[in-house]
PDB file of N, CA and C in Angstrom:
ATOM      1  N   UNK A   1     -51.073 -23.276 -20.358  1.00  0.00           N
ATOM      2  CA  UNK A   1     -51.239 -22.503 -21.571  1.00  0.00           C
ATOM      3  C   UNK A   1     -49.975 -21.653 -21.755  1.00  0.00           C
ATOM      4  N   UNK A   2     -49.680 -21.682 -23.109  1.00  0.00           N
ATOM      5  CA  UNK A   2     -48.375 -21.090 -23.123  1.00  0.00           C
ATOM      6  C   UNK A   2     -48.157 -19.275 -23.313  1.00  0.00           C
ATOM      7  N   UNK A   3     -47.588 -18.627 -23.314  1.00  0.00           N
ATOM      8  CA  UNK A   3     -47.730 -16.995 -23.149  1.00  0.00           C
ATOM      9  C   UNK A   3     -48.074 -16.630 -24.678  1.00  0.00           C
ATOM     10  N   UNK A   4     -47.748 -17.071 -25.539  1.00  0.00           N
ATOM     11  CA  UNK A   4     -47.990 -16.640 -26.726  1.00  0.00           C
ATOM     12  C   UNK A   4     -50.005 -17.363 -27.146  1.00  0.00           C
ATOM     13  N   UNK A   5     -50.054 -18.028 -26.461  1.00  0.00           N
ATOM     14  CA  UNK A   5     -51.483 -18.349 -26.600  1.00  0.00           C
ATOM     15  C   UNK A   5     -52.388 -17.376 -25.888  1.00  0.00           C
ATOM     16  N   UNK A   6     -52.013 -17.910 -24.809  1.00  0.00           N
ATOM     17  CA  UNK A   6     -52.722 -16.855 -24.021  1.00  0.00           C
ATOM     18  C   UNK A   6     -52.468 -15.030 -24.399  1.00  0.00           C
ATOM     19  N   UNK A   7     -51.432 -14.503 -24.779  1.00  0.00           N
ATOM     20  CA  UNK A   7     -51.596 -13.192 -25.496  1.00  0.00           C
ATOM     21  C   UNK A   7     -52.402 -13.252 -27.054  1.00  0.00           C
ATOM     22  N   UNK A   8     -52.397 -14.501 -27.801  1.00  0.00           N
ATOM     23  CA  UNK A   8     -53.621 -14.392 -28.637  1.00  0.00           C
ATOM     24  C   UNK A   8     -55.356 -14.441 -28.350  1.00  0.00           C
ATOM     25  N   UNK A   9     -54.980 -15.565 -27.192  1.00  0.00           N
ATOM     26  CA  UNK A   9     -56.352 -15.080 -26.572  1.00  0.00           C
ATOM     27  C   UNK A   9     -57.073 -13.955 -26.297  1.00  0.00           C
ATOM     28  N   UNK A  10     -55.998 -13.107 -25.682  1.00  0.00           N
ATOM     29  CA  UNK A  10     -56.599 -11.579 -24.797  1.00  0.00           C
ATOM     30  C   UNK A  10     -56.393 -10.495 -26.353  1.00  0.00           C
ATOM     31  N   UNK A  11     -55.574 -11.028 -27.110  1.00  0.00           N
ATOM     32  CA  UNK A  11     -55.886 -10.043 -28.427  1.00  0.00           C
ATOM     33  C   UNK A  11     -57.123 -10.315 -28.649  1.00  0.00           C
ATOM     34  N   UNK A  12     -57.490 -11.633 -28.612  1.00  0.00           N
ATOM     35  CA  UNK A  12     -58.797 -11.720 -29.923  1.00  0.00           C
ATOM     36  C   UNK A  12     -60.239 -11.080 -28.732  1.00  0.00           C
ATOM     37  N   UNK A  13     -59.752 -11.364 -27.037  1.00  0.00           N
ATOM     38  CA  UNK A  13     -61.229 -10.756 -26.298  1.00  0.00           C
ATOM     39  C   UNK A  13     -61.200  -9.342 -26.652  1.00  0.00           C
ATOM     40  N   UNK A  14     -59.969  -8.385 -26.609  1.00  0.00           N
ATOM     41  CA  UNK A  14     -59.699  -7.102 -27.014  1.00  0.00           C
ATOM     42  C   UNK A  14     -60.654  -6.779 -28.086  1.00  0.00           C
ATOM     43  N   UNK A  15     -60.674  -7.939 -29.149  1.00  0.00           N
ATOM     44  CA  UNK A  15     -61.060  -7.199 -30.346  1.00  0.00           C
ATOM     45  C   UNK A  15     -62.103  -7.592 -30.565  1.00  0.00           C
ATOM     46  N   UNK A  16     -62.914  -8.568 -30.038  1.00  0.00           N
ATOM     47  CA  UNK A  16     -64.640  -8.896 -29.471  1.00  0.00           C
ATOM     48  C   UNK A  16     -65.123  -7.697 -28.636  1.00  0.00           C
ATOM     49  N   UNK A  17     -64.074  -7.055 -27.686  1.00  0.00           N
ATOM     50  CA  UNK A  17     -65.115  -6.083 -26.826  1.00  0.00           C
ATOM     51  C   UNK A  17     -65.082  -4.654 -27.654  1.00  0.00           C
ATOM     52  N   UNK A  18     -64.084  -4.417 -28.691  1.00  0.00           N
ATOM     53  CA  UNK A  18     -64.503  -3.349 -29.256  1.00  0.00           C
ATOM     54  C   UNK A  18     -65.602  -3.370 -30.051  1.00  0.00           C
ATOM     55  N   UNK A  19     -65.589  -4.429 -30.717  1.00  0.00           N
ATOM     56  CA  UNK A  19     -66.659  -4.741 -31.815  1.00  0.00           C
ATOM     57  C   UNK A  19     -67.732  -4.524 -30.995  1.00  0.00           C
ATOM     58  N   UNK A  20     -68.227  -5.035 -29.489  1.00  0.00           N
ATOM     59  CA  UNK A  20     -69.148  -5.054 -29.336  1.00  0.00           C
ATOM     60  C   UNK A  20     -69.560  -3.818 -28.637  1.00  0.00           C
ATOM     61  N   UNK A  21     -68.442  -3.004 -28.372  1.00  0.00           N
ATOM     62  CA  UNK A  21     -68.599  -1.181 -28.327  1.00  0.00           C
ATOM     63  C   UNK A  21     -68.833  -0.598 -29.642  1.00  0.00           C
ATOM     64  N   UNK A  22     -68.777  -0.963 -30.394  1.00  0.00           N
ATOM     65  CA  UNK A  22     -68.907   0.141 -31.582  1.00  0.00           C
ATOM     66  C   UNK A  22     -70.303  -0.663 -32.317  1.00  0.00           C
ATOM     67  N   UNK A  23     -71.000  -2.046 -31.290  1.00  0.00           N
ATOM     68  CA  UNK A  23     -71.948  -2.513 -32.314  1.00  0.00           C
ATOM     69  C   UNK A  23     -73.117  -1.649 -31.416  1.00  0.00           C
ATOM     70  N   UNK A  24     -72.810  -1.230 -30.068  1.00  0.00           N
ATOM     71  CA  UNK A  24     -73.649  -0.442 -28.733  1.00  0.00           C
ATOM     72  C   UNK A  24     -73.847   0.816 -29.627  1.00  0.00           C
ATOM     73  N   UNK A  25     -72.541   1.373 -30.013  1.00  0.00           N
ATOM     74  CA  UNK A  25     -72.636   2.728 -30.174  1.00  0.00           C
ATOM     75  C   UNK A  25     -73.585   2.833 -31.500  1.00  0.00           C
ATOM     76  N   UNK A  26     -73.875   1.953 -32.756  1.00  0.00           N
ATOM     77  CA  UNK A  26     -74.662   1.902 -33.616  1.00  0.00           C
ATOM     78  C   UNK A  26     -75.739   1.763 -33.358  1.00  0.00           C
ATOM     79  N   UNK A  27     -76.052   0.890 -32.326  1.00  0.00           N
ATOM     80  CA  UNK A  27     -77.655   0.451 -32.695  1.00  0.00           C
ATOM     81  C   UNK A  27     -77.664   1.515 -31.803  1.00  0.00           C
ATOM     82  N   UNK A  28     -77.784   2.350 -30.928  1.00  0.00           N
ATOM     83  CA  UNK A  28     -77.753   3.894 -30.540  1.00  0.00           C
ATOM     84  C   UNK A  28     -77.907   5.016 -30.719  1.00  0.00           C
ATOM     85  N   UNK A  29     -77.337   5.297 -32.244  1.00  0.00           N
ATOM     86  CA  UNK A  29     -76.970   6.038 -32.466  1.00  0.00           C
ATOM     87  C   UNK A  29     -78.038   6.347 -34.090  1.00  0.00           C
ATOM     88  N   UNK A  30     -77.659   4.540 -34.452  1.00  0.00           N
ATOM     89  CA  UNK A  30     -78.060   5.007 -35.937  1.00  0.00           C
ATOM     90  C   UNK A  30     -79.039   3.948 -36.748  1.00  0.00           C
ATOM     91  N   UNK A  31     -79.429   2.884 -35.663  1.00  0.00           N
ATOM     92  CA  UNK A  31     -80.376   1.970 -36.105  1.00  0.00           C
ATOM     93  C   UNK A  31     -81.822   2.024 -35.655  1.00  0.00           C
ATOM     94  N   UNK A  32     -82.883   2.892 -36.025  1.00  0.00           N
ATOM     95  CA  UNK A  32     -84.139   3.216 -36.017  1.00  0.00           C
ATOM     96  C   UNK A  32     -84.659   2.021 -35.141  1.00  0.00           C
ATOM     97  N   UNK A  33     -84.736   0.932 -35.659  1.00  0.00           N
ATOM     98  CA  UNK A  33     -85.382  -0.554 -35.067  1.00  0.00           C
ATOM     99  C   UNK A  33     -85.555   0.212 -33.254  1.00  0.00           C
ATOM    100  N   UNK A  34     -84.323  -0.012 -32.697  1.00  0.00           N
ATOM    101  CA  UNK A  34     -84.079   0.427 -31.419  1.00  0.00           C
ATOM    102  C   UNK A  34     -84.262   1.535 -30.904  1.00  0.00           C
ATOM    103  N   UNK A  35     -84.438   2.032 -31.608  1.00  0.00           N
ATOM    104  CA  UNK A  35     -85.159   3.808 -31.140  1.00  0.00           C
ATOM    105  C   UNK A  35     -86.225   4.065 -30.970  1.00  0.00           C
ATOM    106  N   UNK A  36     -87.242   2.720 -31.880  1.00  0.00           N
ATOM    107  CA  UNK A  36     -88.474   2.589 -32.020  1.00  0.00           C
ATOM    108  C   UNK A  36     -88.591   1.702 -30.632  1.00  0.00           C
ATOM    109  N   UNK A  37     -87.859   0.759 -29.815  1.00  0.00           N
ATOM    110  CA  UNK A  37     -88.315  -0.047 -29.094  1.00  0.00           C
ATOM    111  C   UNK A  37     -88.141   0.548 -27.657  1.00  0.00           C
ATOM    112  N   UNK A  38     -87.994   1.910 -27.540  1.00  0.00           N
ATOM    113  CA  UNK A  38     -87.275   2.927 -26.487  1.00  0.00           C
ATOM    114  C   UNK A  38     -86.775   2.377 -25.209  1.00  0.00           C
ATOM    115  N   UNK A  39     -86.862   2.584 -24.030  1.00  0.00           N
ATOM    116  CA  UNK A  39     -85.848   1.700 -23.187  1.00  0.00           C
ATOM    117  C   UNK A  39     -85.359   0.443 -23.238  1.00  0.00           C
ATOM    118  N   UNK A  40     -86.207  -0.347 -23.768  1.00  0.00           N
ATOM    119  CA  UNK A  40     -85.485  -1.498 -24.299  1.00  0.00           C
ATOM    120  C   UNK A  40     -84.687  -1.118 -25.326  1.00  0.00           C
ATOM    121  N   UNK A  41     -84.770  -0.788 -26.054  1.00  0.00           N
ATOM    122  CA  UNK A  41     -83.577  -0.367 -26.943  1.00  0.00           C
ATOM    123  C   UNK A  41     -82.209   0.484 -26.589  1.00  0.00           C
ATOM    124  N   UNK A  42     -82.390   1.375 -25.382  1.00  0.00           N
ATOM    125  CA  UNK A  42     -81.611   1.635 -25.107  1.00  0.00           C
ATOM    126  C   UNK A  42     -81.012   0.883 -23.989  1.00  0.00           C
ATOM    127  N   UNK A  43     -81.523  -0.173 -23.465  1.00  0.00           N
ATOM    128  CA  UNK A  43     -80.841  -1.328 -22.342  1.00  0.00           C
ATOM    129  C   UNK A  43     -79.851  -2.286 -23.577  1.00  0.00           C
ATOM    130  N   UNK A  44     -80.410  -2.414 -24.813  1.00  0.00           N
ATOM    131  CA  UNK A  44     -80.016  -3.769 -25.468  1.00  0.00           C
ATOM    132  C   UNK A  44     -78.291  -2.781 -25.807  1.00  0.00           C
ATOM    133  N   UNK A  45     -78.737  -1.315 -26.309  1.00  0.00           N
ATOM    134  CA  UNK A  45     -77.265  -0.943 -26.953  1.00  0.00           C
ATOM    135  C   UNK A  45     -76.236  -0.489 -25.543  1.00  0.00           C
ATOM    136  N   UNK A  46     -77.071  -0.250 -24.238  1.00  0.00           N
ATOM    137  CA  UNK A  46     -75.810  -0.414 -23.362  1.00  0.00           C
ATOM    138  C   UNK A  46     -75.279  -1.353 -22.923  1.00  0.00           C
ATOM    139  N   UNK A  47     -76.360  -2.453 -22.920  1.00  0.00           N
ATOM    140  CA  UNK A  47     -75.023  -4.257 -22.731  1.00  0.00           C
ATOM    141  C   UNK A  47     -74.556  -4.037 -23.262  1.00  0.00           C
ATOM    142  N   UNK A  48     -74.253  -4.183 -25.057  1.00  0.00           N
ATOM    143  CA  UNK A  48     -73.083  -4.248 -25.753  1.00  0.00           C
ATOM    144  C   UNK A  48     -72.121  -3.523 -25.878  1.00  0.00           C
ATOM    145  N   UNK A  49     -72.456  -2.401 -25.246  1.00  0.00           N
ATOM    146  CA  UNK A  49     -71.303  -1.238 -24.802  1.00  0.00           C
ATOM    147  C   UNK A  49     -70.562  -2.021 -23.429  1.00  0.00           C
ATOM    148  N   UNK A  50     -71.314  -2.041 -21.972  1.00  0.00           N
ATOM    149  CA  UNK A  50     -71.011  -2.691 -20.835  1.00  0.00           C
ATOM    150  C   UNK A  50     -70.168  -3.852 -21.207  1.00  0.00           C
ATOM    151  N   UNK A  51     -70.775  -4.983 -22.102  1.00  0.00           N
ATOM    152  CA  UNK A  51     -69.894  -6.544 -22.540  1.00  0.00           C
ATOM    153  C   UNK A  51     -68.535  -6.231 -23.023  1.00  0.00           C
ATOM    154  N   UNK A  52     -68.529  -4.993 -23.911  1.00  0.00           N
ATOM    155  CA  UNK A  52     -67.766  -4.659 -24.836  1.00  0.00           C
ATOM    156  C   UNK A  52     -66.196  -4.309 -23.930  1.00  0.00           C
ATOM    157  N   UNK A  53     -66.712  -3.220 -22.794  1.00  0.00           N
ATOM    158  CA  UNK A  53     -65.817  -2.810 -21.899  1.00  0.00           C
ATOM    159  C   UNK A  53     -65.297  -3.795 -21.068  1.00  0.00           C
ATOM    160  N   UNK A  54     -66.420  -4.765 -20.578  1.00  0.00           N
ATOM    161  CA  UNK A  54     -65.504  -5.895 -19.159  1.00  0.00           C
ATOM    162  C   UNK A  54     -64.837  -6.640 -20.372  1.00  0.00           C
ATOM    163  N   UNK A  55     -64.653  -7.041 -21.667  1.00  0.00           N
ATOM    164  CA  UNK A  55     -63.746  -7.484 -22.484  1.00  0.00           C
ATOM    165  C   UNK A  55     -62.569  -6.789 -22.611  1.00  0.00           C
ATOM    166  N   UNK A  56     -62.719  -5.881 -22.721  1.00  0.00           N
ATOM    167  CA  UNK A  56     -61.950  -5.068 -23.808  1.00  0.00           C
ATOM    168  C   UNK A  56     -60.478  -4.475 -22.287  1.00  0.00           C
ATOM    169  N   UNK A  57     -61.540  -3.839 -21.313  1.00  0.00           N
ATOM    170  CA  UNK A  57     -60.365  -2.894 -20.571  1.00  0.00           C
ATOM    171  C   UNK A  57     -59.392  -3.980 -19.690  1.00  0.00           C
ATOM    172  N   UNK A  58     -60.326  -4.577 -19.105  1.00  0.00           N
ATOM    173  CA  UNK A  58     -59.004  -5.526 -17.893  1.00  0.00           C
ATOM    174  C   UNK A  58     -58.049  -6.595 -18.957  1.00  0.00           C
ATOM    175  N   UNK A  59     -58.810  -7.247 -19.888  1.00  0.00           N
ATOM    176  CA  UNK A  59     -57.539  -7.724 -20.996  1.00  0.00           C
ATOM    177  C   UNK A  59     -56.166  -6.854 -21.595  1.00  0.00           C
ATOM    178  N   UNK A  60     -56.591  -5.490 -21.922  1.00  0.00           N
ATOM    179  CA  UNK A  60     -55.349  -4.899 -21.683  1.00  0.00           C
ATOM    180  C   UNK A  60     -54.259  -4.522 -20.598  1.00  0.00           C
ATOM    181  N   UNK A  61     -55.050  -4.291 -19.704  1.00  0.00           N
ATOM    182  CA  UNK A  61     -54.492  -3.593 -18.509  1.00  0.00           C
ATOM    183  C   UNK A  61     -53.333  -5.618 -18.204  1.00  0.00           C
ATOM    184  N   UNK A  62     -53.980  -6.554 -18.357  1.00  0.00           N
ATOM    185  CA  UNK A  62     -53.456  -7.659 -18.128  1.00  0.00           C
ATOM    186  C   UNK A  62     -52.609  -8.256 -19.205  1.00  0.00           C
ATOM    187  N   UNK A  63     -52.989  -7.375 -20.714  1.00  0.00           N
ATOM    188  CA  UNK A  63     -51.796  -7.967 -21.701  1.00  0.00           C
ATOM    189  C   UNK A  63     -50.156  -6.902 -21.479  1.00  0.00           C
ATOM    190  N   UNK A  64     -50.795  -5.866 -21.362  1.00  0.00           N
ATOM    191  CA  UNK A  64     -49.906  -4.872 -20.655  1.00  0.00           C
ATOM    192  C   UNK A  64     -48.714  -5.182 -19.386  1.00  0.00           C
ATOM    193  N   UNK A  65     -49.293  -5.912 -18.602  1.00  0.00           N
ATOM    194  CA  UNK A  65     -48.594  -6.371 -17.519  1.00  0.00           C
ATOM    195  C   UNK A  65     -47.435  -7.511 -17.778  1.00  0.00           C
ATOM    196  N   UNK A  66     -48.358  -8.309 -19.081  1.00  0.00           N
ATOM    197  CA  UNK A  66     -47.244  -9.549 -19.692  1.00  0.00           C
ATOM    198  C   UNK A  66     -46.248  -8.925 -19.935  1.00  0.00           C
ATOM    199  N   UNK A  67     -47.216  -8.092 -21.395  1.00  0.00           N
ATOM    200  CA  UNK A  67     -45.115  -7.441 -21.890  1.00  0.00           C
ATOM    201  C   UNK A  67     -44.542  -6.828 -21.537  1.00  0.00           C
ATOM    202  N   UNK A  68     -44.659  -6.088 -19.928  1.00  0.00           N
ATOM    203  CA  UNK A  68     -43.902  -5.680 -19.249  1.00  0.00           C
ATOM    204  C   UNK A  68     -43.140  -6.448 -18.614  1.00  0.00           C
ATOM    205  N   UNK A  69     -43.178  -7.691 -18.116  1.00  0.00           N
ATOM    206  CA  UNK A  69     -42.849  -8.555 -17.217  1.00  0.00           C
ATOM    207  C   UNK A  69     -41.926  -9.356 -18.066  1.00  0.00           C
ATOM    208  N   UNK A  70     -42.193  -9.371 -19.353  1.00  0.00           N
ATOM    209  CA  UNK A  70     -41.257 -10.108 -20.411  1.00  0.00           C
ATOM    210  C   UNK A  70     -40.430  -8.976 -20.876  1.00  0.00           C
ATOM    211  N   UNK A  71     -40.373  -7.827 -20.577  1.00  0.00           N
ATOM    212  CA  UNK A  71     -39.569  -6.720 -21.584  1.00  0.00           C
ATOM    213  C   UNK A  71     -37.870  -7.098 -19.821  1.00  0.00           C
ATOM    214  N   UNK A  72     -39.064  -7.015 -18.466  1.00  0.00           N
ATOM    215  CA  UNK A  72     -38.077  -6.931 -17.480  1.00  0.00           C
ATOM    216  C   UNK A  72     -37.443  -8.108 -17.884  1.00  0.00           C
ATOM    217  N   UNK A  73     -37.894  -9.311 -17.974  1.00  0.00           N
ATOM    218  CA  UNK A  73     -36.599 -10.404 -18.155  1.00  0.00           C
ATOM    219  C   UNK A  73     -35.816 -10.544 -19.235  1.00  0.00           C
ATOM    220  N   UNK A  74     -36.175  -9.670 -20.182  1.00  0.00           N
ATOM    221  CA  UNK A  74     -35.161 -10.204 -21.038  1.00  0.00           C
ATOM    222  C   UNK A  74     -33.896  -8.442 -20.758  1.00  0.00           C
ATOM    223  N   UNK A  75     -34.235  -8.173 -20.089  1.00  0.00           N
ATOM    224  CA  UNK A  75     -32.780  -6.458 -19.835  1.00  0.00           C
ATOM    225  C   UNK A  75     -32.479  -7.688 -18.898  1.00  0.00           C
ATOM    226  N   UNK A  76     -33.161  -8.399 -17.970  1.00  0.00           N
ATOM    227  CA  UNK A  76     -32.159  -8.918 -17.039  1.00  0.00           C
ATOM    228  C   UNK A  76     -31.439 -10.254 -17.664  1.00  0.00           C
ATOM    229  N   UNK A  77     -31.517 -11.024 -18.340  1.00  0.00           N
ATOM    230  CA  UNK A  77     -31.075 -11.745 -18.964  1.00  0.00           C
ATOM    231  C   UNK A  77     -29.570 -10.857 -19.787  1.00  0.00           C
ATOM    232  N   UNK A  78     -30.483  -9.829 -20.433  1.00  0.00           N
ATOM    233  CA  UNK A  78     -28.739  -8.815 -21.454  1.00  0.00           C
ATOM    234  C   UNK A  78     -28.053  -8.725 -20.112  1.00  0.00           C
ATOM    235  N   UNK A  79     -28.569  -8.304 -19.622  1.00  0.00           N
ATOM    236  CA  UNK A  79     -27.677  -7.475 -18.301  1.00  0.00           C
ATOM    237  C   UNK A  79     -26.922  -8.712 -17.373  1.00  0.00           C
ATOM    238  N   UNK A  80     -27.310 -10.094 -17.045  1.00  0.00           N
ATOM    239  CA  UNK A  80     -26.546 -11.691 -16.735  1.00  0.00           C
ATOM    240  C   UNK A  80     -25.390 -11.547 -18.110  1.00  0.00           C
ATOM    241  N   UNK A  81     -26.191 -11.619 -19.133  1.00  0.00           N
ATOM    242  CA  UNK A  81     -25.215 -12.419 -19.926  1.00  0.00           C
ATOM    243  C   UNK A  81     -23.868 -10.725 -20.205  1.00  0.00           C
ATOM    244  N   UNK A  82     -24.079  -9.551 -20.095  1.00  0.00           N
ATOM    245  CA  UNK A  82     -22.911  -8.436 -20.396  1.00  0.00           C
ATOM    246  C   UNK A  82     -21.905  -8.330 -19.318  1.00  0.00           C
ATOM    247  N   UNK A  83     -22.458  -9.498 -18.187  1.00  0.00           N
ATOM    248  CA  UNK A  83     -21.569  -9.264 -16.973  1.00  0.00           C
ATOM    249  C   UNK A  83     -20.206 -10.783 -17.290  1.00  0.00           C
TER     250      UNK A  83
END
């Protein structure tokens, strides 16, 4: 898989696990249905908080690491080719 795929990949899990943090924090917060169904309702809006996070945090912390690792080769590449 090539790096530009795979960094669209971890964009698009990024932006599945927020969605599915901010769909936790609604039915929580502001959708009656689930308030009415009481611990079950509050188990259903912390998976989607929990899903939301194992998406969302180690995909950055790991897209983070790419473009660091690509920012180092290309100074070392300027820095080959200024010598």
């Amino acid at each position: 898989m090539s790096d530009r795929k795979l960094i669209t990949l971890l964009k698009t899990c990024i932006a599945i696990g927020l969605c599915l943090i901010a769909m936790g924090i609604y039915l929580h917060n502001f959708n009656d249905a689930v308030e009415a169904m009481g611990v079950k309702g509050i188990i259903i809006s912390a998976v989607c908080v929990a899903f939301g996070m194992v998406l969302s945090l180690p995909t950055k912390m790991y897209l983070t690491f790419l473009l660091v690792r690509r920012e180092e080769e290309q100074k070392a590449e300027q820095k080959a080719n200024s010598q």
